[in-house]
Protein backbone atom coordinates (compact mmCIF):
# COMPACT_ATOMS: atom_id res chain seq x y z
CA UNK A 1 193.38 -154.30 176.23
CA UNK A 2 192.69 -157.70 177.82
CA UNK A 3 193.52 -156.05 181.10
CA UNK A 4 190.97 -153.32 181.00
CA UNK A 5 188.35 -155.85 179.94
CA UNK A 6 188.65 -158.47 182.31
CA UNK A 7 189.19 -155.37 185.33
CA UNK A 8 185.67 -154.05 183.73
CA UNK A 9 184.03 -157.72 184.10
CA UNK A 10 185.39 -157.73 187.70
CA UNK A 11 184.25 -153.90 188.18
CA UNK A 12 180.68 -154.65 187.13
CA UNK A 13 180.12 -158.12 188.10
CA UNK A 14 181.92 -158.14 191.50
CA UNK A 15 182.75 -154.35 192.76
CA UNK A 16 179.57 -152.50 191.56
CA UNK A 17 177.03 -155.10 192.85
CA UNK A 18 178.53 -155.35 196.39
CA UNK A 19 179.18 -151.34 196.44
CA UNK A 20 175.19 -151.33 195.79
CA UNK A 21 174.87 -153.61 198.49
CA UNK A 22 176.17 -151.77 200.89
CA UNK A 23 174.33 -148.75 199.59
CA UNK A 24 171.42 -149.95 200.47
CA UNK A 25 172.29 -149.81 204.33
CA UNK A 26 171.24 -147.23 206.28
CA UNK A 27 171.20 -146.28 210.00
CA UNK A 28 167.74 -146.67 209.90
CA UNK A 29 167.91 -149.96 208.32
CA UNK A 30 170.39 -151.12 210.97
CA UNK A 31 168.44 -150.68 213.81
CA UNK A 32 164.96 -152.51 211.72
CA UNK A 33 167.20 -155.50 211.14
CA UNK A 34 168.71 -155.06 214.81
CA UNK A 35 165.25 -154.56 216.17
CA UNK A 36 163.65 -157.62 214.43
CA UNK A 37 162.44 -160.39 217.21
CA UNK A 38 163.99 -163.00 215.19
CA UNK A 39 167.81 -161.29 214.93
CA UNK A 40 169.56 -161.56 218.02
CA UNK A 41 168.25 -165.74 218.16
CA UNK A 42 169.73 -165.95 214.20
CA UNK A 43 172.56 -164.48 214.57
CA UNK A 44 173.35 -166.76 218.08
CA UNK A 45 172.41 -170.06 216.26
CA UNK A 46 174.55 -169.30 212.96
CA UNK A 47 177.54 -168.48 215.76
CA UNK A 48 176.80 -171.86 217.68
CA UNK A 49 175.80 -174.08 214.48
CA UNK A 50 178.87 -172.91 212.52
CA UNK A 51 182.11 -172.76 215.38
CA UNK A 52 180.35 -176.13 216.73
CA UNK A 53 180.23 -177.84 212.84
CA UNK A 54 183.29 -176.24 211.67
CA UNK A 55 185.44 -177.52 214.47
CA UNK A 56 183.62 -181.13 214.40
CA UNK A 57 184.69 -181.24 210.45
CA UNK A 58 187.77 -179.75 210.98
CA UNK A 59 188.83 -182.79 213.91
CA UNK A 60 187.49 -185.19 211.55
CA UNK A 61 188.99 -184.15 208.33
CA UNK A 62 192.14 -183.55 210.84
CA UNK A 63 192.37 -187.33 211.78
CA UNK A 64 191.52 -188.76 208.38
CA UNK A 65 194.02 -186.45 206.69
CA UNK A 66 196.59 -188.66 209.59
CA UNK A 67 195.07 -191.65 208.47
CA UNK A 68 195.30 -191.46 204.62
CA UNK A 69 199.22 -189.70 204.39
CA UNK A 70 200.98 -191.30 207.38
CA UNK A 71 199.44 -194.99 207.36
CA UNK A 72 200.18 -197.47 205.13
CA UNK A 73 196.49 -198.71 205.14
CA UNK A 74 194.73 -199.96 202.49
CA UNK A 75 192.72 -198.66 199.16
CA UNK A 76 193.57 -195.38 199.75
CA UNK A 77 192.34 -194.26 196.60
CA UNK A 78 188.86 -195.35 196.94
CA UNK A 79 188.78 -193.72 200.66
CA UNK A 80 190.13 -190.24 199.12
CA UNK A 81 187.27 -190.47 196.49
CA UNK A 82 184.08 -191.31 198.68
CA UNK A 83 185.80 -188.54 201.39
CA UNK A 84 185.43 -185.84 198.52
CA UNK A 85 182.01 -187.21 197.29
CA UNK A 86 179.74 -184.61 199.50
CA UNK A 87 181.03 -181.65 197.37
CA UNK A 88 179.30 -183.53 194.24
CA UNK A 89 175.64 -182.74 195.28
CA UNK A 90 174.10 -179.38 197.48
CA UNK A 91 173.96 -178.83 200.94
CA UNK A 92 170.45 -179.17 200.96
CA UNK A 93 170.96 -183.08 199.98
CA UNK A 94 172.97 -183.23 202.88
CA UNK A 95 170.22 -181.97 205.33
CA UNK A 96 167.47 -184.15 203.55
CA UNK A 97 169.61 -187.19 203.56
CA UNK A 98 169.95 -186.67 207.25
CA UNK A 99 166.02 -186.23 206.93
CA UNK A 100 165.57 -189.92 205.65
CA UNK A 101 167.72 -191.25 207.74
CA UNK A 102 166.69 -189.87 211.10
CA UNK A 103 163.47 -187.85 210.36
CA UNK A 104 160.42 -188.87 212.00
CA UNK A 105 159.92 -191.31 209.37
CA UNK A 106 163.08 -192.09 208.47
CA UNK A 107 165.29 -195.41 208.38
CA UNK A 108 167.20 -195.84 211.25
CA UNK A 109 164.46 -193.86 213.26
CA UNK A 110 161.97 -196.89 212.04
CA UNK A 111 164.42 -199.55 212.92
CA UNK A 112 165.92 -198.47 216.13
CA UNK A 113 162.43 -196.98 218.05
CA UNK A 114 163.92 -193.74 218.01
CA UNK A 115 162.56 -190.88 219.62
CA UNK A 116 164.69 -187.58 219.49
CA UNK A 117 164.32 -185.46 217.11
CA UNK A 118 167.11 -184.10 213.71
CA UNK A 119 165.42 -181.11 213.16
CA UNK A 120 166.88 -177.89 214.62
CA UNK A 121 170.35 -177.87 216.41
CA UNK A 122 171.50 -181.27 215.78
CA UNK A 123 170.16 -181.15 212.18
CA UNK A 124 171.73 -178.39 211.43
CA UNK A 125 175.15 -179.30 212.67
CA UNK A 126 175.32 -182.57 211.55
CA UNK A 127 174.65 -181.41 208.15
CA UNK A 128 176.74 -178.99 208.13
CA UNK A 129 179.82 -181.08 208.97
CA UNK A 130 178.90 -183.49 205.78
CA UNK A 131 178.69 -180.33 203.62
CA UNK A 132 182.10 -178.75 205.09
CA UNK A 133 184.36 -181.82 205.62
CA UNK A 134 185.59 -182.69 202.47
CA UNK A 135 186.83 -178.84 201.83
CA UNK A 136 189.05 -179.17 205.15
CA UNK A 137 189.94 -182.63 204.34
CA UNK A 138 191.29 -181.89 200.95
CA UNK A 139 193.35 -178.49 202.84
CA UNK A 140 194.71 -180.83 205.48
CA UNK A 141 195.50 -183.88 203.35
CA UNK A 142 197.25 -181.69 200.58
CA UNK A 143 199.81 -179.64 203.06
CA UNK A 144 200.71 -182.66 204.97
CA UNK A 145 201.89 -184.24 201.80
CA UNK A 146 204.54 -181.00 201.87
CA UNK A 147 205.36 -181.55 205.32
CA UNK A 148 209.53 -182.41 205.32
CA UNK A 149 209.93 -185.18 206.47
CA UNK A 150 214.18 -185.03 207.51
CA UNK A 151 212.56 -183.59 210.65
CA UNK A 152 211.09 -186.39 211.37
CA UNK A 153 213.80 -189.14 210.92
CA UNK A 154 216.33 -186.80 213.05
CA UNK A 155 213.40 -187.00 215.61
CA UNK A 156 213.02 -190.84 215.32
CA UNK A 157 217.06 -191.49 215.40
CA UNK A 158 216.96 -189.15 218.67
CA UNK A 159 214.15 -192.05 220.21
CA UNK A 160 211.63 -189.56 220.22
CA UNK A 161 207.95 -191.23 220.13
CA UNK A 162 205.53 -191.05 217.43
CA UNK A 163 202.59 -189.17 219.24
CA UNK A 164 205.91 -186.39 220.32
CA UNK A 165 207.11 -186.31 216.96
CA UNK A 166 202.92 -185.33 215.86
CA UNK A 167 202.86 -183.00 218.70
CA UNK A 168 206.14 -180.57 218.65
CA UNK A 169 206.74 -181.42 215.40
CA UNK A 170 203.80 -181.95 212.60
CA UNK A 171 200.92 -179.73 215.00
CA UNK A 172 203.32 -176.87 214.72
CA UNK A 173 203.76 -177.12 211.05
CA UNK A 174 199.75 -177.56 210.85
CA UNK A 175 199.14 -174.78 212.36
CA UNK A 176 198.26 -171.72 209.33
CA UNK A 177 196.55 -174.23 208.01
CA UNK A 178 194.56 -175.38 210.49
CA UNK A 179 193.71 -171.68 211.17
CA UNK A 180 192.93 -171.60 207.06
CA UNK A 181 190.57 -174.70 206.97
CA UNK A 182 188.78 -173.58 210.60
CA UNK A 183 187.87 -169.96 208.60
CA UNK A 184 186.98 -171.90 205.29
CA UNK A 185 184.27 -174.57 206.90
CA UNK A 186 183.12 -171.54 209.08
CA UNK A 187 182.32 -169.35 206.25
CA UNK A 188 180.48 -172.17 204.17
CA UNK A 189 178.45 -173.25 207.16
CA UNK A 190 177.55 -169.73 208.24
CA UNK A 191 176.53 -168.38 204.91
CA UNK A 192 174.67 -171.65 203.72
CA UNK A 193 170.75 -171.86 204.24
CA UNK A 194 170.34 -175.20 202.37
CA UNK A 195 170.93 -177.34 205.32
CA UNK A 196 168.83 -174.86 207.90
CA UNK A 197 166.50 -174.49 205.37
CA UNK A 198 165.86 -178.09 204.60
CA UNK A 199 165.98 -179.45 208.92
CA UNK A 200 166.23 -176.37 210.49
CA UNK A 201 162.84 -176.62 211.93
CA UNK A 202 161.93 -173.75 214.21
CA UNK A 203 165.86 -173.00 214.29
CA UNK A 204 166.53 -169.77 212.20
CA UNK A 205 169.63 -168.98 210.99
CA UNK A 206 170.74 -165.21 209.36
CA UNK A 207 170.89 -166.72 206.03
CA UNK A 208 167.43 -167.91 206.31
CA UNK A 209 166.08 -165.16 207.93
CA UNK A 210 168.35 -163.15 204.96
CA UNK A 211 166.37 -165.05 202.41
CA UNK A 212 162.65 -164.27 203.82
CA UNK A 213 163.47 -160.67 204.21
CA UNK A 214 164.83 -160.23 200.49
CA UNK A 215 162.81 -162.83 199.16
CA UNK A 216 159.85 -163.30 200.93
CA UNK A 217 159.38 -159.76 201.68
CA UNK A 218 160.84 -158.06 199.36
CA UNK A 219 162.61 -155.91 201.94
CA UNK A 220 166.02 -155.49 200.22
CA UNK A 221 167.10 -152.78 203.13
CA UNK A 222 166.80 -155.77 206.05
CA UNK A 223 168.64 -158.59 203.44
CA UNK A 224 171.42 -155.71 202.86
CA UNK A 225 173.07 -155.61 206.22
CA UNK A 226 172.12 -159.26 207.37
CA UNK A 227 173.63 -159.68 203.63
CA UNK A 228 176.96 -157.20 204.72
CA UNK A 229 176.98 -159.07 208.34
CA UNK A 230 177.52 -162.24 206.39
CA UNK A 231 180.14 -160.57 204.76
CA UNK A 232 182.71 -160.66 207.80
CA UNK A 233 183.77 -163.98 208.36
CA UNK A 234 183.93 -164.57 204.30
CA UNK A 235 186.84 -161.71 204.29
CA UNK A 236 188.08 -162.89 207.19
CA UNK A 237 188.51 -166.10 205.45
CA UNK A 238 190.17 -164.27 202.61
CA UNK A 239 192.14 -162.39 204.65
CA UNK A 240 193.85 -165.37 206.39
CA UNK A 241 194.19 -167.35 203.15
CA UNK A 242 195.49 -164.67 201.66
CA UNK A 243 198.52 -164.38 204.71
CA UNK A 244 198.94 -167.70 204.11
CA UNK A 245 199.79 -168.39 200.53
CA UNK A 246 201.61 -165.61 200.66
CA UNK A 247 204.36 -167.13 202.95
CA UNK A 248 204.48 -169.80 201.18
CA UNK A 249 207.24 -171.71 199.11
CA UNK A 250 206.15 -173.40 196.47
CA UNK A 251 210.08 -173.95 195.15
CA UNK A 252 210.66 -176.27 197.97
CA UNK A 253 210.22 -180.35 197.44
CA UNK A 254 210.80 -181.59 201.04
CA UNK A 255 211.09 -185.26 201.49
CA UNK A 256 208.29 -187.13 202.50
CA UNK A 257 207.77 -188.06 205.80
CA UNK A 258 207.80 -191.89 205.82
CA UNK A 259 205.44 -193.76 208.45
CA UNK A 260 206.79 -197.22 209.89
CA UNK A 261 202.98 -197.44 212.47
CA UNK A 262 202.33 -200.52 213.86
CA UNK A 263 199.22 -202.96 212.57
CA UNK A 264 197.23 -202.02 215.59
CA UNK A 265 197.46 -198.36 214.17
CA UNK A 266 196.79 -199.41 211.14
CA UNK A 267 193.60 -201.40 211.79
CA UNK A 268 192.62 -198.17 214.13
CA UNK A 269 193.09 -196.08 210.96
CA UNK A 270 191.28 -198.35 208.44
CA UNK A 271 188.46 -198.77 211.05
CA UNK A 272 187.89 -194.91 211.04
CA UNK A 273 188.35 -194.51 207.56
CA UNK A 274 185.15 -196.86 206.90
CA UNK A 275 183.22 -195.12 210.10
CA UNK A 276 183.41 -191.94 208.09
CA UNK A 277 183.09 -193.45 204.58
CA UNK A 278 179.65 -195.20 206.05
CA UNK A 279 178.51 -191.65 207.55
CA UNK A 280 179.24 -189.71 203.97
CA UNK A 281 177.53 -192.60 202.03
CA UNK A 282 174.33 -193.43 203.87
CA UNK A 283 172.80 -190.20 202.58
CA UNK A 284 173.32 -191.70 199.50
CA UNK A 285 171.89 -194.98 200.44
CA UNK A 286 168.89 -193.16 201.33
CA UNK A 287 168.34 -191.17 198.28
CA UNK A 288 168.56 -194.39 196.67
CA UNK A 289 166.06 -196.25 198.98
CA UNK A 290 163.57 -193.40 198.69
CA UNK A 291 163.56 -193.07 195.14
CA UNK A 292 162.59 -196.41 194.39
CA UNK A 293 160.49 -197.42 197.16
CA UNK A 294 156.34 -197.17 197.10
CA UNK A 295 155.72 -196.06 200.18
CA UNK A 296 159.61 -195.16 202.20
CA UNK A 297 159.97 -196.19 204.63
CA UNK A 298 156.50 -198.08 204.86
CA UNK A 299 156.97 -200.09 201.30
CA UNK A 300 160.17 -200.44 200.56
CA UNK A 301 159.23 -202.39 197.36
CA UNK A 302 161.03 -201.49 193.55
CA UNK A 303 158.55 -199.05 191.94
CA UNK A 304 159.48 -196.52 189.31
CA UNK A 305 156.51 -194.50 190.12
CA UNK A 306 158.68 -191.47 191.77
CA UNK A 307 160.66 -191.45 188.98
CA UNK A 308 158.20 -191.34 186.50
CA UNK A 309 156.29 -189.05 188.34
CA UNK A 310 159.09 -186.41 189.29
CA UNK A 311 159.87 -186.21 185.05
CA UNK A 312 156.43 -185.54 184.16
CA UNK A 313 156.66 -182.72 186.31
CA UNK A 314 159.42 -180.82 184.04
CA UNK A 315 162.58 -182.80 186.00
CA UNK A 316 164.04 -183.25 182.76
CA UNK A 317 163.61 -180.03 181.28
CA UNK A 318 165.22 -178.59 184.41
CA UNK A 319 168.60 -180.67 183.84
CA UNK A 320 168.79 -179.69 180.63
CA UNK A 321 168.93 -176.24 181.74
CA UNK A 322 171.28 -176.92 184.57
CA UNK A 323 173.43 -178.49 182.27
CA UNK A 324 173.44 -175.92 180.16
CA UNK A 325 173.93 -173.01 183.08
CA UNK A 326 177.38 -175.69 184.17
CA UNK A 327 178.56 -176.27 180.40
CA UNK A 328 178.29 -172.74 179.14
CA UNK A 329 179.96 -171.33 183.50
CA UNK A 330 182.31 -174.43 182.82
CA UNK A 331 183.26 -172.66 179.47
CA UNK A 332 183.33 -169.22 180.25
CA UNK A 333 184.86 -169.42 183.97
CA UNK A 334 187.59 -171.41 182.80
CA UNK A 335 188.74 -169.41 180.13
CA UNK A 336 188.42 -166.32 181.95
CA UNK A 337 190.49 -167.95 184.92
CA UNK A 338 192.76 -169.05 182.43
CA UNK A 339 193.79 -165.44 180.83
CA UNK A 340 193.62 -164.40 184.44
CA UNK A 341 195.89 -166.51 185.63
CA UNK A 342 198.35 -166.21 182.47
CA UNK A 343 198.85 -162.60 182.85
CA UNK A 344 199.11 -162.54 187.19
CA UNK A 345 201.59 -165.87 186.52
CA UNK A 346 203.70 -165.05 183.44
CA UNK A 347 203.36 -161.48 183.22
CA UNK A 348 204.20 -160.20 186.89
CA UNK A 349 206.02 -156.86 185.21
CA UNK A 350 202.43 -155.74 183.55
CA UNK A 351 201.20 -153.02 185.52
CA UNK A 352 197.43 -154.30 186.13
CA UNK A 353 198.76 -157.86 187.11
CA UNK A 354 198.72 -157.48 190.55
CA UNK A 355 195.34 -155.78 190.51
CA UNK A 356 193.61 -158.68 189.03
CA UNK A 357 195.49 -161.05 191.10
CA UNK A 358 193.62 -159.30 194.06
CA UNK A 359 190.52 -159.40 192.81
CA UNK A 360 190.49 -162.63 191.54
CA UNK A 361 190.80 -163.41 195.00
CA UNK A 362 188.52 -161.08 195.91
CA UNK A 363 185.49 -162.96 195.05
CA UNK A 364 186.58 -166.02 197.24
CA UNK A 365 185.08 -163.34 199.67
CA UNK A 366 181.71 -162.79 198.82
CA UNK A 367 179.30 -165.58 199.28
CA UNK A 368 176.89 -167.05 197.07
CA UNK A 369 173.90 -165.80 198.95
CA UNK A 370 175.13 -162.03 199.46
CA UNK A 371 176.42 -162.38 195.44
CA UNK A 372 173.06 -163.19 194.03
CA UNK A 373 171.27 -160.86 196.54
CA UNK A 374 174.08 -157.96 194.77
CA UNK A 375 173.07 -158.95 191.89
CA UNK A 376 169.35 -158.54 192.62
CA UNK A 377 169.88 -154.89 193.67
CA UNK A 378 172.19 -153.59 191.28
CA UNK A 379 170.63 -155.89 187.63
CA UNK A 380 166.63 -155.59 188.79
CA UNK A 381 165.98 -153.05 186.56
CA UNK A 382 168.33 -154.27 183.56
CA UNK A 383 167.58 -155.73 180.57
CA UNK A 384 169.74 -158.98 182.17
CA UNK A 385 167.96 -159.33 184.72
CA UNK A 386 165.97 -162.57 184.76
CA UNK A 387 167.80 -164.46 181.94
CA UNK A 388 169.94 -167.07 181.68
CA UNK A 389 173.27 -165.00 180.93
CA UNK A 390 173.19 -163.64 184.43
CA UNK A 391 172.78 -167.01 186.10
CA UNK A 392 175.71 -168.25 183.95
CA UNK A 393 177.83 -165.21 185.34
CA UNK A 394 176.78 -165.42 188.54
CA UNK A 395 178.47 -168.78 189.09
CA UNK A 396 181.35 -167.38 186.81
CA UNK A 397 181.93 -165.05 189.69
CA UNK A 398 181.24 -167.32 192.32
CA UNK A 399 183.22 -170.19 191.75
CA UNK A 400 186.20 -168.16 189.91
CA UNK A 401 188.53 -168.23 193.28
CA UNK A 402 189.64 -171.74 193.67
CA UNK A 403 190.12 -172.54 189.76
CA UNK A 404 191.86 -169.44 189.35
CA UNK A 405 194.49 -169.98 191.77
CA UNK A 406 194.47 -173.78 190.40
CA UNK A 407 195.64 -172.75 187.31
CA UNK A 408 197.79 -169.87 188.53
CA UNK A 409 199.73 -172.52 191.20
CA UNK A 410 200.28 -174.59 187.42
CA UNK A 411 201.57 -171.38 185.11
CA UNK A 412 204.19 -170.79 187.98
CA UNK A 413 205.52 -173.93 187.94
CA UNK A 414 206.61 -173.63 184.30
CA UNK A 415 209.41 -172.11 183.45
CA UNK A 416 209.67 -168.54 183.37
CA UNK A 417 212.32 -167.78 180.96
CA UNK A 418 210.17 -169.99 178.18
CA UNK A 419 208.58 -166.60 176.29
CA UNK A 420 211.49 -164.40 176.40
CA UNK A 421 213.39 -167.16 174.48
CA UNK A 422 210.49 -167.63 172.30
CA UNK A 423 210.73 -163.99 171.67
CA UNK A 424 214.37 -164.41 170.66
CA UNK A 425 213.33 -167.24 168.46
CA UNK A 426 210.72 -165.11 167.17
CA UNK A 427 208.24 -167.09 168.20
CA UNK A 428 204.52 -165.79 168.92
CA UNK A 429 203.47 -165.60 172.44
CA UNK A 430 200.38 -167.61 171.27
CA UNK A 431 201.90 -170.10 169.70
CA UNK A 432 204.00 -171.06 172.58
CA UNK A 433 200.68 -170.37 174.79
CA UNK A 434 199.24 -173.45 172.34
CA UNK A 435 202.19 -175.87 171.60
CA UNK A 436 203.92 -175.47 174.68
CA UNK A 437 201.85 -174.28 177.94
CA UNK A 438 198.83 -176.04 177.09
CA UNK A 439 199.67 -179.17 177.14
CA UNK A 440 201.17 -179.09 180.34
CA UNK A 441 198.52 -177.58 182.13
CA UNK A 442 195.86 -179.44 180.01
CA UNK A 443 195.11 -181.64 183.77
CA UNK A 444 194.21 -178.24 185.50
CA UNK A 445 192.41 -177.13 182.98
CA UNK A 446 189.75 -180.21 183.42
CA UNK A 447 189.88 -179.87 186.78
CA UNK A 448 188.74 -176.52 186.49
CA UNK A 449 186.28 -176.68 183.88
CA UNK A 450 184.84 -179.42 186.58
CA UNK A 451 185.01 -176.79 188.92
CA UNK A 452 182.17 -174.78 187.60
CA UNK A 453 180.41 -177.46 186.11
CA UNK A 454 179.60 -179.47 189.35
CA UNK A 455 179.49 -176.59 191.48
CA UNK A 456 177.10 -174.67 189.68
CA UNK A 457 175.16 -178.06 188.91
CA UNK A 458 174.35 -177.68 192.53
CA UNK A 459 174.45 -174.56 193.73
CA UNK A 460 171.13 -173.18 195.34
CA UNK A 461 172.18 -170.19 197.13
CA UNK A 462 172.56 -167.12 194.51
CA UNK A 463 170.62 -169.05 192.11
CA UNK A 464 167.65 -169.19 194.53
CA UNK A 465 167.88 -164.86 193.58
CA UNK A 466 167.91 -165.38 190.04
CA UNK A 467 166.25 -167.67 189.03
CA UNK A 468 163.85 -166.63 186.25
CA UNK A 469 160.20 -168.94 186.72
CA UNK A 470 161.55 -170.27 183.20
CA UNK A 471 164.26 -172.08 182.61
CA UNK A 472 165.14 -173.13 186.22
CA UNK A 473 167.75 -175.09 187.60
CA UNK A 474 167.26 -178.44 188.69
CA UNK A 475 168.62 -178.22 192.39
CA UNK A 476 165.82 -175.76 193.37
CA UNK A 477 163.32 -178.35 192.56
CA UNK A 478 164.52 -180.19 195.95
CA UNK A 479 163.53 -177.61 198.29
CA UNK A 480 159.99 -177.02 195.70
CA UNK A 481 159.30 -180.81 196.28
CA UNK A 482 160.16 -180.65 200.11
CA UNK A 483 158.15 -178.18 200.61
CA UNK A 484 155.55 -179.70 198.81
CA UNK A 485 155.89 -183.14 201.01
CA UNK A 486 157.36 -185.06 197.79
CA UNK A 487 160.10 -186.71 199.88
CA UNK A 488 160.73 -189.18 196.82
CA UNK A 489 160.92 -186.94 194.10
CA UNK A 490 163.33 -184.80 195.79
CA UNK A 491 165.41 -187.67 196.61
CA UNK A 492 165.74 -188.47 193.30
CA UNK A 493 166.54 -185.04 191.92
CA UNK A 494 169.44 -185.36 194.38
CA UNK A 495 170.47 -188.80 193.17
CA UNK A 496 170.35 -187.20 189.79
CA UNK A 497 172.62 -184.18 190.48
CA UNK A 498 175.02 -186.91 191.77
CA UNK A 499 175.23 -188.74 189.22
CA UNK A 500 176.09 -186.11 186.57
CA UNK A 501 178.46 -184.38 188.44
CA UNK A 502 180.19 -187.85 189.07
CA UNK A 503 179.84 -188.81 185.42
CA UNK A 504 181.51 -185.73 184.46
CA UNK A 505 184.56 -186.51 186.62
CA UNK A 506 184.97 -189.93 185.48
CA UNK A 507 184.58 -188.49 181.85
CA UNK A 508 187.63 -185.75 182.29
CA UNK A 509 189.83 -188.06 184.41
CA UNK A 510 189.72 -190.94 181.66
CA UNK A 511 190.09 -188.37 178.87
């Protein structure tokens, strides 16, 4: 019974809505959206802005993935926690950081004389590697950890250098997943419009141009197939991830590859660490500096005027309810994940198991902007449209992918025989579930419940479709107050978001 249910969620929530998506293209429709003067320069800067971020990120998080698991440098831990902090607040907080920084107003452009310009290409791209890099970084850093490291010392007793042993021997072993974390950065980059959105300037990417079709025109035939086009290098994505955790063994503990680098690689290492650590925190900085300053980057004098000003305007109201969308995703997403996960993990002989192993993974395939405009199409004339349940289920779906396989990773590892001797004990399934299985994957659990909580704290892309005018969530006030020329009050709306989502983390790792 608990099969059929969660294959209906899936069916209705994931399957239908997409299936109406693609309904809604026509030949006709094809050649409007083909036709439009704006297409052909979209689709070329998404192409450009995305290979040319994701493969900046992907040589950055490549080299600080070196750094942190085969140097012996120093305060590790703190690097691995401020390389991870851009997933904590939305792309768009990326782009307007970048804004405040380099804008025609900003910062450094004030102290330096500069003249060049952040919006458009260079915006976009350097935006998008902030948002991206700490996704391949974590990939990167977690399979070299898994990288045997017997290899290694036969290489080094042989006389074989360091920078061969990296290329014939660690490069090689890199390879599906550099290929994995190219596809992932790609697909975030190319199906975001926060950062375009926010310092795009007269650079138009298909999400944006997605956006003001379905949104701003109402045209839902034109947002379908830019919507569908999207849709490629997502399964793409899925496709290659899927390849790839399918080969491999999660049985095998190799032995660590130990690093004996001298201190001038060392000081090399730490000296890049901070570089990048400077680059992911200035945004920060300058959310910081703008939301207390009079007049940025005029007055930089204390004033809580921003701050006052942004919560008479409903800032608080609109936590509350983004709070409430993360708690009540946070609750629902992990226990769905969790049944999920127990059935595909424990249960391999149950004849739906596979099937909902698939689509769980299936929605790692469908982005956030091409969900919520499915949702648009196929709920508009429902009685959930417009309400806060489909909001909450919308980043359910959304974020289900990674926690899923999070927990499912953790059931395997347990052993496999434990129920069938419970059985002979004649002992329930769910009591062993509670006294036994629980506990031990009690740490994934938090980590996923964080999952949904801090991602759909900032989410903006299928929320920006779903919205209702009443409650909203908080991050869409940054692009309302950007628009508006309220620099400071969205600064501090993305100062805000920060701080919850890292207040929540501290909370569940201390607990």
């Amino acid at each position: 019974m608990a099969s059929i249910i969660i294959l209906a969620f899936f069916g209705v929530f994931v399957i239908f809505p997409v299936c109406s998506l693609f309904m809604r293209i026509t030949p006709s429709g094809i050649v409007d959206v083909i036709n439009l003067p704006q297409f052909y320069e979209a689709l070329k800067n998404s192409l450009i802005c995305s290979g040319t971020a994701a493969l900046i990120s992907l040589c950055l998080a490549l080299v600080c993935a070196m750094c942190i698991e085969r140097t012996r440098i120093k305060h590790k831990a703190f690097f691995n926690l401020l390389f991870v902090m851009p997933m904590l607040i939305p792309s768009i907080s990326h782009a307007f950081g970048l804004v405040a920084l380099f804008g025609a107003n900003g910062l450094i452009t004030k102290i330096f004389g500069l003249n060049g310009s952040i919006y458009g290409f260079t915006g976009i791209i350097a935006g998008s590697v902030m948002y991206s890099f700490p996704v391949a970084y974590i990939m990167l850093a977690d399979i070299l950890r898994y990288e045997d490291g017997t290899q290694h010392k036969a290489a080094e007793v042989l006389g074989v250098p360091s920078h061969r042993r990296f290329l014939d021997l660690t490069l090689p072993f890199l390879k599906r997943p550099l290929i994995s974390a190219f596809f992932a950065a790609f697909t975030m980059i190319i199906t975001d419009y926060g950062v375009p959105l926010m310092i795009g300037g007269k650079t138009i990417t298909l999400p944006v141009l997605m956006y003001n079709r379905a949104i701003g025109m109402i045209d839902y035939n034109s947002g379908s197939v830019i919507g569908a086009l999207l849709l490629l290098p997502a399964v793409a994505a899925f496709v290659i991830d899927l390849l790839n955790s399918e080969n491999r063994n999660n049985n095998f503990m190799p032995e660590p590859v130990t690093t004996k680098e001298g201190k001038f690689a060392r000081t090399c290492s730490l000296i890049f660490c901070v570089v990048i650590s400077i680059a992911i925190f200035a945004p920060v900085i300058a959310f910081c500096m703008m939301t207390f300053a009079k007049k940025y980057p005029v007055d930089a004098s204390f004033t809580l005027y921003h701050v006052l000003k942004t919560i008479r305007r409903g800032a608080g109201n609109y936590l509350l309810n983004s709070i409430i969308y993360a708690f009540f995703a946070g609750i629902a997403g992990t226990s769905l994940a969790f049944v999920c996960s127990y059935i595909t993990a424990r249960l391999e002989r149950y004849k739906f198991s596979r099937i909902i192993h698939l689509i769980s993974l299936l929605t790692m395939a469908v982005p956030g902007i091409v969900l919520g405009l499915s949702f648009v199409i196929f709920f508009n004339r429902t009685s959930l449209y417009g309400t806060i349940l489909i909001i909450i289920i919308a980043n359910t779906v959304h974020f289900f992918a990674s926690p899923y396989l999070m927990m499912y990773n953790a059931l395997r590892k347990i052993n496999p025989s434990l129920e069938d001797t419970g059985s002979v004990l004649g002992v329930k399934r769910l009591n062993i579930i509670a006294d036994v299985i629980m506990p031990e994957v009690m740490p994934a659990v938090k980590e996923m419940f964080a999952y949904f909580f801090v991602n759909s704290m900032m989410t903006v892309s299928a929320v920006s479709f779903l919205a209702p005018p009443s409650p909203r969530p908080v991050a869409l006030m940054i692009p309302q107050f950007e628009a508006q020329l309220l620099m400071e009050s969205a600064a501090f709306i993305s100062l805000v978001i920060l701080v919850v989502n890292s207040l929540l983390k501290l909370f569940l790792r201390e607990k």
